[in-house]
C-alpha atoms as a PDB file:
ATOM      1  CA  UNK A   1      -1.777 -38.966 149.688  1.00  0.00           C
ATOM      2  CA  UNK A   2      -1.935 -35.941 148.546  1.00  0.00           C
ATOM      3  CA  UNK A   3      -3.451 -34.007 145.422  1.00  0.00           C
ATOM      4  CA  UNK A   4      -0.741 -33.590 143.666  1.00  0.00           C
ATOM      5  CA  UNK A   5       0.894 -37.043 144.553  1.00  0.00           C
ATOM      6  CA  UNK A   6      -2.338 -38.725 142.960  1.00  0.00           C
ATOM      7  CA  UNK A   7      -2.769 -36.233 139.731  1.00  0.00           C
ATOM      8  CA  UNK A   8       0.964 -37.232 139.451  1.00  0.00           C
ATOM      9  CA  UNK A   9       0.230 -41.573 140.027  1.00  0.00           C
ATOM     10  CA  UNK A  10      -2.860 -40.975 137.303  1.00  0.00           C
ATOM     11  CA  UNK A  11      -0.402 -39.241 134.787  1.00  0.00           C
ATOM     12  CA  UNK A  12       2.007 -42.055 134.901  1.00  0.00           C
ATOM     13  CA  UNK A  13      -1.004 -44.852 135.072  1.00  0.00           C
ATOM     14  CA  UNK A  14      -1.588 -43.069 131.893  1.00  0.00           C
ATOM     15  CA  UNK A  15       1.606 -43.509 130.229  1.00  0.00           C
ATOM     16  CA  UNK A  16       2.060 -46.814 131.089  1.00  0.00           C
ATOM     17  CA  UNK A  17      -1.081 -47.905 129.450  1.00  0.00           C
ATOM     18  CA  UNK A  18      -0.312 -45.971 126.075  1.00  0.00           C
ATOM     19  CA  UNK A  19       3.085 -47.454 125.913  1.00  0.00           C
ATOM     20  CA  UNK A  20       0.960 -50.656 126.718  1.00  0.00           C
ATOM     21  CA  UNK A  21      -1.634 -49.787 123.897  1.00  0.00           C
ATOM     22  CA  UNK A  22       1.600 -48.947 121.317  1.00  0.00           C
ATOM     23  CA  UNK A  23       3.698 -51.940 122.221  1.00  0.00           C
ATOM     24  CA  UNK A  24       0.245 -54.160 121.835  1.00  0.00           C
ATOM     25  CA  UNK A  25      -0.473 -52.840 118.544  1.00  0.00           C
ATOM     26  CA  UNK A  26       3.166 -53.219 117.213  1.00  0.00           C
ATOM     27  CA  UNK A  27       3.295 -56.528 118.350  1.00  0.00           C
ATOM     28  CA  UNK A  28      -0.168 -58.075 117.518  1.00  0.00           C
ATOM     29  CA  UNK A  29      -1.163 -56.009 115.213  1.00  0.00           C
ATOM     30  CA  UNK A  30       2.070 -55.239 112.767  1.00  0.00           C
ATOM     31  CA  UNK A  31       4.606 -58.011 113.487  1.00  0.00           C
ATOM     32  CA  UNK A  32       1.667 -60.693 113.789  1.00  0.00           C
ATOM     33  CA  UNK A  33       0.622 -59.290 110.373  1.00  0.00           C
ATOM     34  CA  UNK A  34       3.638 -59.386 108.482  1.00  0.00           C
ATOM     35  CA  UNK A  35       4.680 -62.833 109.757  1.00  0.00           C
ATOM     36  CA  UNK A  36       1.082 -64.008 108.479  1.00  0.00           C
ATOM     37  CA  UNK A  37       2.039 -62.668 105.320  1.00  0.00           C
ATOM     38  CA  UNK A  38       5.540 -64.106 105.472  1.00  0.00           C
ATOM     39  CA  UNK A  39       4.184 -67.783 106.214  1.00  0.00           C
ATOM     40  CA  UNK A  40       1.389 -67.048 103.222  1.00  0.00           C
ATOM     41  CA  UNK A  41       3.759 -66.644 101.129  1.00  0.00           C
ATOM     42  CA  UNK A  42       6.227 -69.260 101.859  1.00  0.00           C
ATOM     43  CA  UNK A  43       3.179 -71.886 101.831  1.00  0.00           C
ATOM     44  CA  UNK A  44       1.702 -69.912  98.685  1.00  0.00           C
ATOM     45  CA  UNK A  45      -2.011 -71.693  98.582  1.00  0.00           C
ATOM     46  CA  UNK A  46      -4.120 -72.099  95.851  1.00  0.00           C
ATOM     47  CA  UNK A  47      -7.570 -71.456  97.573  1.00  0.00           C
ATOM     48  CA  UNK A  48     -10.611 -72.873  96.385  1.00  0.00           C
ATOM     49  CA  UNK A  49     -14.425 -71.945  97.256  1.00  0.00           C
ATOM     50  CA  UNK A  50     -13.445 -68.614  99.341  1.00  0.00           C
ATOM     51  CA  UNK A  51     -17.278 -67.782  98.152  1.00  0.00           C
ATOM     52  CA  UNK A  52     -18.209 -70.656 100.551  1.00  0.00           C
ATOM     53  CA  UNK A  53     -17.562 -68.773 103.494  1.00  0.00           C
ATOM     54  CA  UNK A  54     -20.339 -66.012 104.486  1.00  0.00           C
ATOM     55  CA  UNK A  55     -19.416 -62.775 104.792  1.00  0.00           C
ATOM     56  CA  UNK A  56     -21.715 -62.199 107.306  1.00  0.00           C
ATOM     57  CA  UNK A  57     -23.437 -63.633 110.195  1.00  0.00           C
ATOM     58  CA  UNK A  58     -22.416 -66.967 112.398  1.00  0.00           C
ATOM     59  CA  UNK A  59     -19.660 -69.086 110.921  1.00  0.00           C
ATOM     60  CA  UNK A  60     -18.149 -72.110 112.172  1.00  0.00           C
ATOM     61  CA  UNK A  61     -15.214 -72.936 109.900  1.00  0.00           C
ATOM     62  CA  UNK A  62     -14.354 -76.863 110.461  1.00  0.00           C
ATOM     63  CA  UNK A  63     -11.074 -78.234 108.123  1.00  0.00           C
ATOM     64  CA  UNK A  64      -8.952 -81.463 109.148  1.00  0.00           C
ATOM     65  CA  UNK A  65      -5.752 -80.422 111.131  1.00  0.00           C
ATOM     66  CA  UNK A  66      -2.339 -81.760 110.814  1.00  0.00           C
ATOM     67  CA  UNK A  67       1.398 -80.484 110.497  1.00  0.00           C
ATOM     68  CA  UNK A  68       2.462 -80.322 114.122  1.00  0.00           C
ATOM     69  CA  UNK A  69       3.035 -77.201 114.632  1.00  0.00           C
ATOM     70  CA  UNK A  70      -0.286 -75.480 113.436  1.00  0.00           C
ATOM     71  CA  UNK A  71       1.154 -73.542 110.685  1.00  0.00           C
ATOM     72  CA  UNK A  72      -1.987 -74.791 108.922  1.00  0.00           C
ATOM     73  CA  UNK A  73      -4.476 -72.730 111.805  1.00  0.00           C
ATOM     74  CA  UNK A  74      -1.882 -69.502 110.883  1.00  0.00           C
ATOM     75  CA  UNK A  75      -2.584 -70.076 107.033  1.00  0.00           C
ATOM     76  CA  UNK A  76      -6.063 -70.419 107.054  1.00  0.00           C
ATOM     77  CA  UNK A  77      -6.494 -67.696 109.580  1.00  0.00           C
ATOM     78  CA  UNK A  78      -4.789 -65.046 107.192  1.00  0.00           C
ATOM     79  CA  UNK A  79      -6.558 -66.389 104.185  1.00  0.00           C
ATOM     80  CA  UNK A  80      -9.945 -65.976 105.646  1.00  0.00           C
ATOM     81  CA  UNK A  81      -8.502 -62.124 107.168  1.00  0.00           C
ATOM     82  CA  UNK A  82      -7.334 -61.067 103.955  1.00  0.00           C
ATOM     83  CA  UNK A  83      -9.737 -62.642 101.110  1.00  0.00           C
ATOM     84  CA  UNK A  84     -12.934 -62.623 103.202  1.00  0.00           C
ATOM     85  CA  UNK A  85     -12.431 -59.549 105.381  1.00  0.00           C
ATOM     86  CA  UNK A  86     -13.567 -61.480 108.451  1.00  0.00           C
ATOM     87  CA  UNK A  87     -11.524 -61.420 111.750  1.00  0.00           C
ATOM     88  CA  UNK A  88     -11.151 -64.974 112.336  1.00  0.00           C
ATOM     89  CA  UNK A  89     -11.390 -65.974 116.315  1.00  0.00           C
ATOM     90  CA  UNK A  90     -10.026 -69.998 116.394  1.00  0.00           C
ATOM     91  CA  UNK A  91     -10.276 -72.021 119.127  1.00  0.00           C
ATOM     92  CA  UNK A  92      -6.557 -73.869 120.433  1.00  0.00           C
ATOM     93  CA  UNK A  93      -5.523 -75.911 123.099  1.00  0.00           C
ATOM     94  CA  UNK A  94      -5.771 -74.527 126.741  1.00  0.00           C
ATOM     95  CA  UNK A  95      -2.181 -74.846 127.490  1.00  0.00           C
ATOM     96  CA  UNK A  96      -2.375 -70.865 125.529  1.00  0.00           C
ATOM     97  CA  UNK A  97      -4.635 -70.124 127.926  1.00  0.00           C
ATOM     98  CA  UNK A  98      -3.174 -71.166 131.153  1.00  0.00           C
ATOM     99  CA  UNK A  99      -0.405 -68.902 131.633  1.00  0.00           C
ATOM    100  CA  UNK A 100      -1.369 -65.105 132.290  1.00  0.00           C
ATOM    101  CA  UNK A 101       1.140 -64.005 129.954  1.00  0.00           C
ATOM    102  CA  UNK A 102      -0.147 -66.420 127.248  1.00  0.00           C
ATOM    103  CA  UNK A 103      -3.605 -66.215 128.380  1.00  0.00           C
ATOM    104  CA  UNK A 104      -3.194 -62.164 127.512  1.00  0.00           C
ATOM    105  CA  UNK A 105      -1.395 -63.110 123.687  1.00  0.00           C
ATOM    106  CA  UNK A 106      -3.859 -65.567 122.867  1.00  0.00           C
ATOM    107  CA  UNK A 107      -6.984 -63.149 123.283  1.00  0.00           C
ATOM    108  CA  UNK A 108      -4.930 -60.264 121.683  1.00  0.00           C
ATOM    109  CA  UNK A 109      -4.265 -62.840 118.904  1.00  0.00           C
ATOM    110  CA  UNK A 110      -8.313 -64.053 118.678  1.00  0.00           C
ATOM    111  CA  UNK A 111      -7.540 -67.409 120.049  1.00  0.00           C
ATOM    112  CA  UNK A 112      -9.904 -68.868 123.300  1.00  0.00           C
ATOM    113  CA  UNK A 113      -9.900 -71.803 124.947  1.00  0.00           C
ATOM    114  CA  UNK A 114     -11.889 -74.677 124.298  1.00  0.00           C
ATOM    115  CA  UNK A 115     -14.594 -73.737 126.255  1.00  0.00           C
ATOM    116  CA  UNK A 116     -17.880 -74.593 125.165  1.00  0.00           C
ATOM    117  CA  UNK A 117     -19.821 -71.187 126.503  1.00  0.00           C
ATOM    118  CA  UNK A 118     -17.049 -69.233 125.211  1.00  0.00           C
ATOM    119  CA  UNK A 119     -17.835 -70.524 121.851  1.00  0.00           C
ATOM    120  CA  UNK A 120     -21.516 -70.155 121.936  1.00  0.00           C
ATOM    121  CA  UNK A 121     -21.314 -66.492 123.151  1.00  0.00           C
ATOM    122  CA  UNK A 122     -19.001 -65.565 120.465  1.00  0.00           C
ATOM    123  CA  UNK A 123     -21.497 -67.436 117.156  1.00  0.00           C
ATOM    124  CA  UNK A 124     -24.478 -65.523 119.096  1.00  0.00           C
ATOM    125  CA  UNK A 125     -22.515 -62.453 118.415  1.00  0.00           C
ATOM    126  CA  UNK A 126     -22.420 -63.044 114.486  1.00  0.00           C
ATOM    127  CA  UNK A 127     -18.449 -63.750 114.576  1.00  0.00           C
ATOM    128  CA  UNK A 128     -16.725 -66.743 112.511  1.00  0.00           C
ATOM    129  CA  UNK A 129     -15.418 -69.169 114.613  1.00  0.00           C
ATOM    130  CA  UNK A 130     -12.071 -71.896 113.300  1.00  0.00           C
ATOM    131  CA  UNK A 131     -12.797 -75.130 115.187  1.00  0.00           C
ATOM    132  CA  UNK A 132     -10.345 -78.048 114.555  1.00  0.00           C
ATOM    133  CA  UNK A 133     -12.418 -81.286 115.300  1.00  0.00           C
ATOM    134  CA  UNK A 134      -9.301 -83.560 115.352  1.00  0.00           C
ATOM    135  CA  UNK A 135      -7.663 -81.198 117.690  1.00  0.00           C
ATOM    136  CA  UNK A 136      -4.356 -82.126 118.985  1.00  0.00           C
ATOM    137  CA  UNK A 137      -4.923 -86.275 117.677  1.00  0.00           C
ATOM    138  CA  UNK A 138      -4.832 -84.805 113.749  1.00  0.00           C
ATOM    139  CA  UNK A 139      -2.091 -82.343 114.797  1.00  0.00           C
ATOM    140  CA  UNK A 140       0.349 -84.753 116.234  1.00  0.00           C
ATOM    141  CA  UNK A 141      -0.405 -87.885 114.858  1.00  0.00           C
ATOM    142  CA  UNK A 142       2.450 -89.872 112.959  1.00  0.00           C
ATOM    143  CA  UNK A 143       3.108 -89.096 109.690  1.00  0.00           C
ATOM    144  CA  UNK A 144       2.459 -92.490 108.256  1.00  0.00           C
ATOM    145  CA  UNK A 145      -1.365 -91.811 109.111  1.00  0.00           C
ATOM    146  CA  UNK A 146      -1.074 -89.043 106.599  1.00  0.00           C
ATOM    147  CA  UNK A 147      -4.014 -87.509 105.283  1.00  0.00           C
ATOM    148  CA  UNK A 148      -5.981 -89.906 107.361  1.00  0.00           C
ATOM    149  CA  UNK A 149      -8.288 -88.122 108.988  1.00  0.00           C
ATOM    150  CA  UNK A 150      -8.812 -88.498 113.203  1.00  0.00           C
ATOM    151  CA  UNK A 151     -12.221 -88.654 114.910  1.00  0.00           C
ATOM    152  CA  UNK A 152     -14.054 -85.650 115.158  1.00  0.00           C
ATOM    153  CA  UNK A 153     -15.485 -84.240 118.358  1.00  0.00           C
ATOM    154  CA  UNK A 154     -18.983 -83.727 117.485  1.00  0.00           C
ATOM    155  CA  UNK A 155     -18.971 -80.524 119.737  1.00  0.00           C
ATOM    156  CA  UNK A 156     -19.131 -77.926 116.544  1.00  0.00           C
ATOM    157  CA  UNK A 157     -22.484 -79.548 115.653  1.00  0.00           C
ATOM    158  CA  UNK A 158     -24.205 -78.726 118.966  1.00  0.00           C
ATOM    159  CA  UNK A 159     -22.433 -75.328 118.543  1.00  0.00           C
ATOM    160  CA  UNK A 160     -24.447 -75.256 114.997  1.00  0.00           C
ATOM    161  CA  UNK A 161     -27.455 -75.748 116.178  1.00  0.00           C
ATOM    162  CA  UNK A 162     -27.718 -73.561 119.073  1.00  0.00           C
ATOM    163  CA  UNK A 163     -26.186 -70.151 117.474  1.00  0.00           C
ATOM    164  CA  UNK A 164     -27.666 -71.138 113.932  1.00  0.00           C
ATOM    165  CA  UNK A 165     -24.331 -71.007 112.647  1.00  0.00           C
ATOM    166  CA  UNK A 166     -23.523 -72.436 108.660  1.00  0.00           C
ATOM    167  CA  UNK A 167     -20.798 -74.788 108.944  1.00  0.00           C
ATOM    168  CA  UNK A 168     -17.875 -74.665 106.446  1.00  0.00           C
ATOM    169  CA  UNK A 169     -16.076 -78.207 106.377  1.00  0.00           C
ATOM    170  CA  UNK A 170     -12.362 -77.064 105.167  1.00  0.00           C
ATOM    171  CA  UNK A 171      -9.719 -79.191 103.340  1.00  0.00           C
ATOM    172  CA  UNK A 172      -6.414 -78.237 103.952  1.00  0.00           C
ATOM    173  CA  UNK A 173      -3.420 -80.202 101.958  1.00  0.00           C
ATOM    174  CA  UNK A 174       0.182 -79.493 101.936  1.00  0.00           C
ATOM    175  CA  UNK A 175       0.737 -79.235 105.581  1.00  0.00           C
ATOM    176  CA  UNK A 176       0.613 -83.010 106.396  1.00  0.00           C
ATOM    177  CA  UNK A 177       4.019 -83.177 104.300  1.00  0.00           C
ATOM    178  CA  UNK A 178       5.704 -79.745 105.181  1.00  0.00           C
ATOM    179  CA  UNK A 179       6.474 -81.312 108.844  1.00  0.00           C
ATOM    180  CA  UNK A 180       7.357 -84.913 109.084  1.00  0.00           C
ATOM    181  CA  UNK A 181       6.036 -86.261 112.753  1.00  0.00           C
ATOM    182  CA  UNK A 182       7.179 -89.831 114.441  1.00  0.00           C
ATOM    183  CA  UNK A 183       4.347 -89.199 116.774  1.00  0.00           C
ATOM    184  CA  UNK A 184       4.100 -87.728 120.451  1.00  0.00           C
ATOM    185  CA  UNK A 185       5.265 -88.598 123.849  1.00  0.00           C
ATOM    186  CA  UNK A 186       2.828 -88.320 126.751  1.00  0.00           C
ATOM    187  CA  UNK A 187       4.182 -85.850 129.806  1.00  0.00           C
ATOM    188  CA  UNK A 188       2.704 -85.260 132.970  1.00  0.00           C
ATOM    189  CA  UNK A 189      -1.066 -83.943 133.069  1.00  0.00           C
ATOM    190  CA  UNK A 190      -1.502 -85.537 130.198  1.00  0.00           C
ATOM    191  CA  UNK A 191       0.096 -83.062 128.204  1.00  0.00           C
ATOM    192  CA  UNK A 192       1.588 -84.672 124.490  1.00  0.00           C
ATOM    193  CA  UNK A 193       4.410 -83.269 123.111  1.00  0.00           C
ATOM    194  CA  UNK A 194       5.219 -83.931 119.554  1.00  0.00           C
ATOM    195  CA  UNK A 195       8.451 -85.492 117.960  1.00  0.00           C
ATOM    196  CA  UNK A 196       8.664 -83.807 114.563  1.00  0.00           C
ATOM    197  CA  UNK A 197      11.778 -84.863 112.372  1.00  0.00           C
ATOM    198  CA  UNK A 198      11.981 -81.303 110.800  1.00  0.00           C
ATOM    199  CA  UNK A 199      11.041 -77.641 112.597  1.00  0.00           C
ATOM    200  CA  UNK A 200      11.154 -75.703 109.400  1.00  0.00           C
ATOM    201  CA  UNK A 201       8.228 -76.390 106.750  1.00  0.00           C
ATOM    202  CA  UNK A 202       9.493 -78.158 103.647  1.00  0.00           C
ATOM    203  CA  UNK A 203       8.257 -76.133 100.804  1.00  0.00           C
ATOM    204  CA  UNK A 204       5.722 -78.597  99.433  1.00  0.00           C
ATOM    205  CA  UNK A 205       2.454 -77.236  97.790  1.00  0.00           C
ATOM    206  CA  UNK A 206      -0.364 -76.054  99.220  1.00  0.00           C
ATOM    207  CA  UNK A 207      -4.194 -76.136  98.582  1.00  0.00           C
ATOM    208  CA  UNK A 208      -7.112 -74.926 101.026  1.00  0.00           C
ATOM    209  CA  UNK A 209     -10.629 -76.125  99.444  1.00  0.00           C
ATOM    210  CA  UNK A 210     -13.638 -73.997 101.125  1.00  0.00           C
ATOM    211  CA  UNK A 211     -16.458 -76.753 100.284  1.00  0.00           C
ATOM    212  CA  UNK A 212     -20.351 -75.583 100.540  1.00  0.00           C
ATOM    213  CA  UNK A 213     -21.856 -74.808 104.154  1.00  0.00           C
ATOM    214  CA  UNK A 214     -24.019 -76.803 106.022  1.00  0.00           C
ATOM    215  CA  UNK A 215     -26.939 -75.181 107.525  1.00  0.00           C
ATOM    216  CA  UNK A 216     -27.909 -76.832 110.570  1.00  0.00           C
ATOM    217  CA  UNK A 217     -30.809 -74.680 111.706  1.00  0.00           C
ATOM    218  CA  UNK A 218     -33.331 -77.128 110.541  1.00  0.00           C
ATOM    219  CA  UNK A 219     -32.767 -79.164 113.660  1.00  0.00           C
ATOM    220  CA  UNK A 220     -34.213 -78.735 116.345  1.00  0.00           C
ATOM    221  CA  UNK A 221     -32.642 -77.202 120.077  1.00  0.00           C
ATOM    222  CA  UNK A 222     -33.297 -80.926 122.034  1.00  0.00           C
ATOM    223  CA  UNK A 223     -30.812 -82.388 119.577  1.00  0.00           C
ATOM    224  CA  UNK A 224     -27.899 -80.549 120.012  1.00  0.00           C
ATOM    225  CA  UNK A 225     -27.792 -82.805 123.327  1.00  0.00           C
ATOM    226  CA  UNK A 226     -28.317 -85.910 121.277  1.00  0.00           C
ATOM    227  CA  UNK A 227     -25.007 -87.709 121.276  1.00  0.00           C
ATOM    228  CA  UNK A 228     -25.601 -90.636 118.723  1.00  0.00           C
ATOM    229  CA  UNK A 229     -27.221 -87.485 116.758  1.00  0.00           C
ATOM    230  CA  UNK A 230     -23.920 -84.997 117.031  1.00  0.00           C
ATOM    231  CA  UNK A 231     -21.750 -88.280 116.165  1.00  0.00           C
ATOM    232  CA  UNK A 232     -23.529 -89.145 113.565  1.00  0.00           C
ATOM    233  CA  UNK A 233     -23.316 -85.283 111.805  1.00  0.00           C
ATOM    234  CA  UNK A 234     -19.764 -85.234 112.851  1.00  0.00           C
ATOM    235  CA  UNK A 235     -18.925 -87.935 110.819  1.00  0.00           C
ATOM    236  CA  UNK A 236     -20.731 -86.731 107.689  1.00  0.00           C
ATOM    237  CA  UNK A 237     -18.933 -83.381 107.995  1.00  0.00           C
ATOM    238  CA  UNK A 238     -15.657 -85.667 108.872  1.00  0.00           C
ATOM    239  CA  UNK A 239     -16.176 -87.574 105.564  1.00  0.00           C
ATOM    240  CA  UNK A 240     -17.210 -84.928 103.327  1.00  0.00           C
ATOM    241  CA  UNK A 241     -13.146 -83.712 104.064  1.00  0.00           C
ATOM    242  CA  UNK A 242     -11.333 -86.995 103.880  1.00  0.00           C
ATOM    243  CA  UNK A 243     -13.503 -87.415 100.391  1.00  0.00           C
ATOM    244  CA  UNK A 244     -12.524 -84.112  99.061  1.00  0.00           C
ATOM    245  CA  UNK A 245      -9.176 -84.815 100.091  1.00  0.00           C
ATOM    246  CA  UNK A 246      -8.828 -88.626  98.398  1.00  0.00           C
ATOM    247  CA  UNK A 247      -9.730 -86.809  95.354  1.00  0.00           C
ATOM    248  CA  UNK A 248      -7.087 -84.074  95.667  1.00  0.00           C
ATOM    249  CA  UNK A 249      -4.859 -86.381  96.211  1.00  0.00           C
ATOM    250  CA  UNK A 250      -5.595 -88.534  93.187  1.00  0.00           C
ATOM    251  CA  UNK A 251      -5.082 -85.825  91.219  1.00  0.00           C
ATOM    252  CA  UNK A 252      -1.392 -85.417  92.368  1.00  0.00           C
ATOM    253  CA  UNK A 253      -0.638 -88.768  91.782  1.00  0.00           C
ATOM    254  CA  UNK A 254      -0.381 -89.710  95.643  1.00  0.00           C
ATOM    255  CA  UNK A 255      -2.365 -93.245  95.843  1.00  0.00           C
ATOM    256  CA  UNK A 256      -0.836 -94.841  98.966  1.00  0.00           C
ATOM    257  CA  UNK A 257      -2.597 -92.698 101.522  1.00  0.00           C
ATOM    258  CA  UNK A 258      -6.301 -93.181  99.987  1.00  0.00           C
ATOM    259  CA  UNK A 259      -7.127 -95.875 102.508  1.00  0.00           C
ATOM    260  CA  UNK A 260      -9.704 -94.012 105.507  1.00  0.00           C
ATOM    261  CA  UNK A 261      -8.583 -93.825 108.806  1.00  0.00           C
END
């Protein structure tokens, strides 16, 4: 190749990656942003304890997930963006992650996989990190388990411990009505798809309660590989939620869902 042929290949590599770098920024950056604010909006929260969350430093946010499809993540991500000033990386199912085209959204986005190291590495760097406990079993489960919280993978508490990390159990309400679910089907792979009776949120109200952080760093290193330990803190942080959320609930008159999953 010639000289000219390869000053001319590096001129178009060039353009290609600023049209890559514009169309990136419009997409994840603009559109992402105003259908945040869009979805705010429509769900308009009242937010409680947004001083609960550090501004600084390692930050594992942990609330009870539900709603099907994860309009509650979007919500809470944009609160945290907009009222703490903190980017919020969250951690979602690796089907995002195991397509290169969704693999490349997801990280422009802030999402990774649920990859323990991947976790770690990011808490070590000081970043807040949204970890749904219940994962996909509070996201799809039938609505006439609502508000019931699911087991919690005691994962985040080992994640405490070794990055030092303050732990910010989250209640989210509103969401478990907005999408009525029958439940989910199980494909190949194992791979559950949900059957939701409505795609479109009803416009029910919203509340996200920020309680007090947990500081973990007490503990000591061996226990973060002590199973009956993690469970054990799991299920404190697990019913510290599903208590904050009875009460909620009592106060809007909504009695029938009060008994714990």
């Amino acid at each position: 190749m010639e000289f000219k042929d390869i000053v001319k290949q590096l001129k178009i590599n060039s353009i290609q990656k600023n049209i890559q770098k514009e169309f990136d920024k419009l997409l994840y950056k603009k559109f992402t942003h105003k259908f945040l604010e869009g979805l705010y909006e429509y769900t308009n929260p009242t937010i409680e304890g947004i001083e609960n969350i550090p501004k600084y430093g390692s930050v594992l946010v942990i609330p009870n997930h539900s709603g099907v499809l994860a309009i509650d993540a979007l919500v809470l991500q944009y609160v945290i963006m907009k009222q703490v000033k903190r980017f919020p990386y969250t951690m979602s199912h690796n089907f995002w992650h195991s397509h290169p085209f969704f693999k490349y959204s997801s990280e422009k986005m802030g999402y990774i996989s649920q990859d323990f190291k991947a976790a770690l590495k990011l808490l070590k760097e000081k970043k807040l990190l949204v970890l749904f406990p219940e994962a996909e079993e509070g996201n799809f489960k039938p609505s006439i388990y609502m508000y019931r919280l699911q087991k919690f993978n005691p994962g985040f508490v080992s994640l405490a411990i070794l990055s030092n990390a303050k732990v910010v159990p989250t209640c989210i309400i509103g969401a478990e009505e907005a999408n009525i679910n029958l439940g989910y089907i199980t494909l190949e792979n194992n791979i559950k798809v949900p059957l939701p009776l409505n795609l479109i949120p009803l416009p029910v109200k919203w509340k996200i309660i920020f309680l007090k952080p947990i500081d973990f760093s007490k503990y000591d290193k061996s226990q973060a590989k002590d199973l009956d330990f993690l469970q054990e803190a799991a299920q404190i942080v697990r019913m510290k939620i599903q208590h904050r959320i009875h009460q909620e609930l009592i106060n809007r008159g909504i009695l029938k869902y009060l008994v714990d999953g």
